[in-house]
N, C-alpha and C. Protein backbone atom coordinates (compact mmCIF):
# COMPACT_ATOMS: atom_id res chain seq x y z
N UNK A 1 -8.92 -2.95 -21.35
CA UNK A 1 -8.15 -4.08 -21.79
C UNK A 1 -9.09 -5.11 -22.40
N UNK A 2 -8.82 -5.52 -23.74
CA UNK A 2 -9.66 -6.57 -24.61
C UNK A 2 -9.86 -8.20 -23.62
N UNK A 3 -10.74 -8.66 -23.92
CA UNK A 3 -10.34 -9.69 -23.18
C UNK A 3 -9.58 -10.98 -23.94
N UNK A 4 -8.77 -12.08 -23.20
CA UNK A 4 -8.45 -12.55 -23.87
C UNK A 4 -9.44 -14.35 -24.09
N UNK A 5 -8.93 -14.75 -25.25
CA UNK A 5 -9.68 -16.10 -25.55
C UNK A 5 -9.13 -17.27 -24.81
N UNK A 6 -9.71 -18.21 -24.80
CA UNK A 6 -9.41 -20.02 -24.38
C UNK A 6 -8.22 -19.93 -24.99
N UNK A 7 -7.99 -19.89 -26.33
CA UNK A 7 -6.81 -20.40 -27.06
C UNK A 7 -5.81 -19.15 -27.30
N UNK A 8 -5.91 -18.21 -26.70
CA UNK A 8 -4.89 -17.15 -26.59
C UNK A 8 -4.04 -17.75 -25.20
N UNK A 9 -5.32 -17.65 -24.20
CA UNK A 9 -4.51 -18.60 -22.69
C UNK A 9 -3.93 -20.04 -22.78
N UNK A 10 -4.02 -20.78 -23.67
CA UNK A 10 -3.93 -22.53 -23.92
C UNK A 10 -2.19 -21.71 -24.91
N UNK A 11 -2.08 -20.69 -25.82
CA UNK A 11 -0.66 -20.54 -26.25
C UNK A 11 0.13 -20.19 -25.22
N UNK A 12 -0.21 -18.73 -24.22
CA UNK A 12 0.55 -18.94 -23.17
C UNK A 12 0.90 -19.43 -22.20
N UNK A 13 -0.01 -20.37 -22.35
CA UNK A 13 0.60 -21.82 -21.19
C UNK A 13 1.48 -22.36 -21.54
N UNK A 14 1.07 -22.77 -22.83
CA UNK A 14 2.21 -23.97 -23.60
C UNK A 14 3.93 -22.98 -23.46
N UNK A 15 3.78 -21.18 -23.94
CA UNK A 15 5.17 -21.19 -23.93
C UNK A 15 5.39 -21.09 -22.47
N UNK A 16 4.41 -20.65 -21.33
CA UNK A 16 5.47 -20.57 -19.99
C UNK A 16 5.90 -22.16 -19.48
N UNK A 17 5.13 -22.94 -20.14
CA UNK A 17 5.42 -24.32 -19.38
C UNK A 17 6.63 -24.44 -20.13
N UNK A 18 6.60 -24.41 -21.69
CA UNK A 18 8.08 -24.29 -22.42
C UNK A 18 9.11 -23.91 -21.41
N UNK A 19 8.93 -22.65 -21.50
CA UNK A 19 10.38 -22.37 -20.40
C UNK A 19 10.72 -22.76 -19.29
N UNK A 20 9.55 -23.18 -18.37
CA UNK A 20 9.88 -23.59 -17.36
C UNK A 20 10.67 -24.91 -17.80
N UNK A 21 10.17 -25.30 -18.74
CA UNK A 21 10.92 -27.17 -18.66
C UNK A 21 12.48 -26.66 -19.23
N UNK A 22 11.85 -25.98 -20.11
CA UNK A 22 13.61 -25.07 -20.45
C UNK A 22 15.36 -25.05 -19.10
N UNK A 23 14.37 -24.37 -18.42
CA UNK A 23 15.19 -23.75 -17.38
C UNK A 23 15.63 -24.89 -16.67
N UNK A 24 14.78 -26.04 -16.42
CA UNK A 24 15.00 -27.45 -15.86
C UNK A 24 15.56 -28.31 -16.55
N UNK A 25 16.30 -28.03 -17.79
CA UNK A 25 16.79 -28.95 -17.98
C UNK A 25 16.07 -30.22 -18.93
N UNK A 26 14.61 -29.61 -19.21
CA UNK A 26 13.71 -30.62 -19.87
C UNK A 26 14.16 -30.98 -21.52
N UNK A 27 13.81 -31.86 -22.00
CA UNK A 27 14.28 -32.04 -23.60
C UNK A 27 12.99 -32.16 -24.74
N UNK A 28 11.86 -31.92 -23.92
CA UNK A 28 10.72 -31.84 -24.48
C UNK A 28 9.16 -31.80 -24.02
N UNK A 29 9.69 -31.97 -22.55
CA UNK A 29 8.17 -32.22 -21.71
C UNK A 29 8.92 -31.64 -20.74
N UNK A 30 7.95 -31.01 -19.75
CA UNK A 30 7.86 -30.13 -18.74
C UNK A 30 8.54 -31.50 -17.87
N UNK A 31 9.74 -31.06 -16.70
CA UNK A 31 10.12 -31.73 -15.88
C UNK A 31 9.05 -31.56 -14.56
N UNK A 32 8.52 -33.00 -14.03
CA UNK A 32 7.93 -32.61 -12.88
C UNK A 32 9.02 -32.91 -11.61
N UNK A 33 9.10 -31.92 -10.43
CA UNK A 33 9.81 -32.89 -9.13
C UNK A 33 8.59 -33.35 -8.14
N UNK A 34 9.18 -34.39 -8.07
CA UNK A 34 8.07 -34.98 -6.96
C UNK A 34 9.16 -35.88 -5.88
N UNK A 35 9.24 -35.34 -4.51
CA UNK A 35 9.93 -36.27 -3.18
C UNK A 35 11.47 -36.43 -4.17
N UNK A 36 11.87 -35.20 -5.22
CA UNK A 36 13.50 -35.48 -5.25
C UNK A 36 13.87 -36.18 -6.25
N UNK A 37 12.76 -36.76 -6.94
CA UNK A 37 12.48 -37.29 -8.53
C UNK A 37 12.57 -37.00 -9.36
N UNK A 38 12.94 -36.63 -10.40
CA UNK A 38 12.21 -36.10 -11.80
C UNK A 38 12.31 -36.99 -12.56
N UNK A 39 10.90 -36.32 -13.30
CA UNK A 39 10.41 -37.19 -14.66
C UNK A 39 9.92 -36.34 -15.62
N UNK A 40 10.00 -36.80 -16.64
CA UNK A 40 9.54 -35.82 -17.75
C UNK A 40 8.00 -36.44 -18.15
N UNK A 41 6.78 -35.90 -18.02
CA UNK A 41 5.89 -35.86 -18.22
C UNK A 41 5.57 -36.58 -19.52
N UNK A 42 4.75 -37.64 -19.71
CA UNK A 42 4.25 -38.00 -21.12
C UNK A 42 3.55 -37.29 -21.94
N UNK A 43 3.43 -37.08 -23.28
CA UNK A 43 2.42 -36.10 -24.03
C UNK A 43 0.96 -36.08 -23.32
N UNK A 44 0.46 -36.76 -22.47
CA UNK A 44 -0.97 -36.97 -22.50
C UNK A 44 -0.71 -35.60 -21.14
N UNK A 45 -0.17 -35.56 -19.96
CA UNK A 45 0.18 -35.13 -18.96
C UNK A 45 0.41 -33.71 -19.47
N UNK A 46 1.84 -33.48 -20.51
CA UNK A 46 1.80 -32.72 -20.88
C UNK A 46 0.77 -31.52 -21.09
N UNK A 47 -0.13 -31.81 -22.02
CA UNK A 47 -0.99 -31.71 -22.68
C UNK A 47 -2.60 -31.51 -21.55
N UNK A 48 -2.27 -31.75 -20.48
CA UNK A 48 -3.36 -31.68 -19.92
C UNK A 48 -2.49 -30.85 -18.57
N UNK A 49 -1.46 -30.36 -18.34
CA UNK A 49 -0.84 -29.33 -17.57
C UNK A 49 -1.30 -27.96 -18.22
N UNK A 50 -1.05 -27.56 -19.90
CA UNK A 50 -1.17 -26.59 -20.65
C UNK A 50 -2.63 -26.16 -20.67
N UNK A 51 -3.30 -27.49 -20.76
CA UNK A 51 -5.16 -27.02 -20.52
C UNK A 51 -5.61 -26.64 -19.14
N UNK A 52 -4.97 -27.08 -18.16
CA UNK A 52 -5.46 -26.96 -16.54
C UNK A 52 -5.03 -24.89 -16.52
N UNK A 53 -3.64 -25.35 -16.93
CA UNK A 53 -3.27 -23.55 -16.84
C UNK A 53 -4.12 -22.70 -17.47
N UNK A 54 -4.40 -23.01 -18.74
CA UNK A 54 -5.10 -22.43 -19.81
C UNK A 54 -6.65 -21.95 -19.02
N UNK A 55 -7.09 -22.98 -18.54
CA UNK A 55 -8.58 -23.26 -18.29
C UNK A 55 -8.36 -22.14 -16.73
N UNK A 56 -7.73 -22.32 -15.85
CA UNK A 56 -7.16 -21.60 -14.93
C UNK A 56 -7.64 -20.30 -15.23
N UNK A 57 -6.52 -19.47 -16.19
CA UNK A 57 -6.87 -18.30 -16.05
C UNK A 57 -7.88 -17.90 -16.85
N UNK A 58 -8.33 -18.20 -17.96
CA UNK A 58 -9.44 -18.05 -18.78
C UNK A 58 -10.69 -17.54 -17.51
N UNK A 59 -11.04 -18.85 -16.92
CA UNK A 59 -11.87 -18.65 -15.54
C UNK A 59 -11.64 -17.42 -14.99
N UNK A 60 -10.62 -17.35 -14.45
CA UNK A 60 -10.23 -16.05 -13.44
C UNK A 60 -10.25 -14.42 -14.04
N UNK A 61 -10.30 -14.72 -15.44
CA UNK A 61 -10.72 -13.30 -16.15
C UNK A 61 -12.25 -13.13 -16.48
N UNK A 62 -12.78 -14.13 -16.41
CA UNK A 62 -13.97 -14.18 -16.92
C UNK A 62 -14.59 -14.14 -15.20
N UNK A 63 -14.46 -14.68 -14.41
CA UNK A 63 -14.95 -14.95 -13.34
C UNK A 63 -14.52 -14.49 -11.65
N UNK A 64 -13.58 -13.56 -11.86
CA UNK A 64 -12.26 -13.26 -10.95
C UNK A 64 -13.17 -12.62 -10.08
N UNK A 65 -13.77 -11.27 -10.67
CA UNK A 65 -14.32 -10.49 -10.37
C UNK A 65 -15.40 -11.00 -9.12
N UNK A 66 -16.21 -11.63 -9.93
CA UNK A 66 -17.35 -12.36 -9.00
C UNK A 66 -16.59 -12.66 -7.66
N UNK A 67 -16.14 -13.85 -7.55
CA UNK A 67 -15.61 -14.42 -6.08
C UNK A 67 -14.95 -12.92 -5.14
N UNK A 68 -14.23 -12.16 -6.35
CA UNK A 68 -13.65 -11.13 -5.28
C UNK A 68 -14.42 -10.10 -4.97
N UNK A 69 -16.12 -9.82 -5.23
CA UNK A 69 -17.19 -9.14 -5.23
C UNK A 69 -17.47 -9.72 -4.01
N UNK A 70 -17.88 -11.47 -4.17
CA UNK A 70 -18.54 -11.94 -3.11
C UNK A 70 -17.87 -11.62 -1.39
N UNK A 71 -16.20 -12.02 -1.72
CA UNK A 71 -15.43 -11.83 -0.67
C UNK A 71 -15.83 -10.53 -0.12
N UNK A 72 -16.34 -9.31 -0.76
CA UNK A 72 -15.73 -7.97 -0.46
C UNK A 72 -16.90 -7.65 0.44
N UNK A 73 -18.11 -7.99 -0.12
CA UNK A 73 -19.64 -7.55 0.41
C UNK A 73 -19.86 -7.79 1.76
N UNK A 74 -20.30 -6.78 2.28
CA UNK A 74 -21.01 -7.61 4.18
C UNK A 74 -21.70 -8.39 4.10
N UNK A 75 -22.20 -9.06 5.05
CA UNK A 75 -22.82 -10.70 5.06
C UNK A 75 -24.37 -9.57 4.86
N UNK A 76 -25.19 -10.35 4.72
CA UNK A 76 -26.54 -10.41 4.33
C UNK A 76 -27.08 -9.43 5.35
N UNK A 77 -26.96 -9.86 6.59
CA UNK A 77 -27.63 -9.42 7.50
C UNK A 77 -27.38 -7.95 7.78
N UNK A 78 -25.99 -7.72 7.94
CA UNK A 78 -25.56 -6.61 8.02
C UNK A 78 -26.10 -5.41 6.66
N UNK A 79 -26.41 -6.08 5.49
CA UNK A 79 -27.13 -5.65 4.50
C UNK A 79 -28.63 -4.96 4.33
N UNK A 80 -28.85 -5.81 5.16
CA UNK A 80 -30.16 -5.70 5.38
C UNK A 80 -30.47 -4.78 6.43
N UNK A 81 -29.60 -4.56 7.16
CA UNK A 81 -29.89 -3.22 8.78
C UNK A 81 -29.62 -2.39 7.89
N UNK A 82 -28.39 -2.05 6.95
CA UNK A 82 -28.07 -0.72 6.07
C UNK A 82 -29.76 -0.60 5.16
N UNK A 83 -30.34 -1.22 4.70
CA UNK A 83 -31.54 -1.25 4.02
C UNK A 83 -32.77 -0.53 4.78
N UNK A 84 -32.69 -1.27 5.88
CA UNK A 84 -33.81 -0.78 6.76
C UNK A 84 -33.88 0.71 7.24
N UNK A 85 -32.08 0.72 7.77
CA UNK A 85 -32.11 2.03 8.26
C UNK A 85 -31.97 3.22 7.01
N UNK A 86 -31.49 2.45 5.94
CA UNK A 86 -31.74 3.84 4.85
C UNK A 86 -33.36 4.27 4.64
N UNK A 87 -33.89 3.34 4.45
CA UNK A 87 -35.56 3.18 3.88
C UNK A 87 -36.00 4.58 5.55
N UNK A 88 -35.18 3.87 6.89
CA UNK A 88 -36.46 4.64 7.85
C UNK A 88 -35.84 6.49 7.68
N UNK A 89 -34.65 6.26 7.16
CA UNK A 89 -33.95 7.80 7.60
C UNK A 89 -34.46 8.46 5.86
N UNK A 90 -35.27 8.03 4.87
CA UNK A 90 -35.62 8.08 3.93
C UNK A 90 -34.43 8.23 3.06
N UNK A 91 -33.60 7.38 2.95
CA UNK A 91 -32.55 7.43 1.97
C UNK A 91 -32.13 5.97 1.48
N UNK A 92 -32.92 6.12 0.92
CA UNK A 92 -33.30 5.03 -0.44
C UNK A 92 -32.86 5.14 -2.22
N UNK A 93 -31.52 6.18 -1.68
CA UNK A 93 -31.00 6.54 -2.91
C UNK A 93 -29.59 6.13 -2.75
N UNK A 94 -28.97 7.24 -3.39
CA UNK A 94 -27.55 7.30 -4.14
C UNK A 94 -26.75 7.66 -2.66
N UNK A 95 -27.23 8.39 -2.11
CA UNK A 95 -26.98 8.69 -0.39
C UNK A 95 -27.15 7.64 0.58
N UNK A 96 -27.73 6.66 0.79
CA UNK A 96 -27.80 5.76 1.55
C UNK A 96 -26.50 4.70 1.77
N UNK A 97 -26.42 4.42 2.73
CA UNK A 97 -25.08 3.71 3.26
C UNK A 97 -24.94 2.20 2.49
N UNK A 98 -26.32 1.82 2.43
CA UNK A 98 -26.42 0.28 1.53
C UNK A 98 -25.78 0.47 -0.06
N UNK A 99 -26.31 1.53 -0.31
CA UNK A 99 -26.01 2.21 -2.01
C UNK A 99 -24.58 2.18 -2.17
N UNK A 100 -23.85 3.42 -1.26
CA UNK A 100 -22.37 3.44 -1.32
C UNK A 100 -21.49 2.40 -0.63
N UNK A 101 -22.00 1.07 -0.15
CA UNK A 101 -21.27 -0.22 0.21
C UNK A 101 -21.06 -1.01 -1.23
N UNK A 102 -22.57 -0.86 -1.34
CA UNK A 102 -22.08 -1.64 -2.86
C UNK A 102 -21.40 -0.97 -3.80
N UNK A 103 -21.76 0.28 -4.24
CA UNK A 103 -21.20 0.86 -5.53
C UNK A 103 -19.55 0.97 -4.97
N UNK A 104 -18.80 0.73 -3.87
CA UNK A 104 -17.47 0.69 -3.56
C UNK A 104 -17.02 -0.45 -3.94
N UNK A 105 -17.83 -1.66 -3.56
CA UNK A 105 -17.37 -2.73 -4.04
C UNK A 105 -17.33 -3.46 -5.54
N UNK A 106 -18.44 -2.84 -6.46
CA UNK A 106 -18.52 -2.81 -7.52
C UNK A 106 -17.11 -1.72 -8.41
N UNK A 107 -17.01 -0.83 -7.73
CA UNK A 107 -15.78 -0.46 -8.20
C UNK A 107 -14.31 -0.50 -7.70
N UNK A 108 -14.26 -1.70 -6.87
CA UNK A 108 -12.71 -1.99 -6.36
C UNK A 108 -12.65 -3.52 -7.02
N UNK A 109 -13.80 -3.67 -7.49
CA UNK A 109 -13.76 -5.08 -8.37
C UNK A 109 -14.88 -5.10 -9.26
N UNK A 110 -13.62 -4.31 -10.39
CA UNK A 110 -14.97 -3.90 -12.06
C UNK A 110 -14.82 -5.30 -12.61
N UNK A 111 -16.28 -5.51 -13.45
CA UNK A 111 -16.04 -6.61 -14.80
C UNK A 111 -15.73 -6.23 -15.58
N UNK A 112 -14.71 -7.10 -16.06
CA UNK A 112 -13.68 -6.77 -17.05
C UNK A 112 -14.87 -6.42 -18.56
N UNK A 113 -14.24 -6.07 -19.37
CA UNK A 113 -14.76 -5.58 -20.78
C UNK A 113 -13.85 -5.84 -21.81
């Protein structure tokens, strides 16, 4: 899957926020509720809802991966006993338990291309 740009994500913000204000009843700006309120957002608000979304996922394709790499990995320490004990049982390869921890986690969370 290609990746996509800033301003590919900044158009589909603008139309899902479109619809959402759509569906609410909006006449040109995204309706916010707040405590039972609504208000229709000023252009500046507007306009900086569509970039937060935009900027949102842009990040999360570009960067998703990482955090859900970090989440996935054993803590350090535990890293480091798989290291030791591969190195003493001489398996310091493709066979070693440290090797196939990571290469699992590297492939249950690829970077995108």
């Amino acid at each position: 899957m290609a990746l996509k740009t800033l301003e590919e994500f900044e158009a589909e913000a603008q139309a899902e926020i479109d619809a959402i204000k759509t569906a609410n009843g909006g006449d040109g700006k995204f309706i916010q509720t707040s405590n039972d309120v609504k208000r229709e957002y000023n252009d500046a608000e507007y306009q900086q809802n569509v970039t937060d979304l935009a900027n949102q996922r842009f990040d999360e394709q570009n960067n998703g991966y990482i955090r859900a790499r970090q989440q996935a990995h054993d803590t350090i320490g535990n890293q480091l006993d798989q290291l030791y004990w591969d190195i003493h049982n001489d398996k310091l390869d493709k066979t070693g338990e440290w090797y196939k921890a990571v290469k699992k986690v590297k492939d249950d969370n690829p970077k995108p291309s």
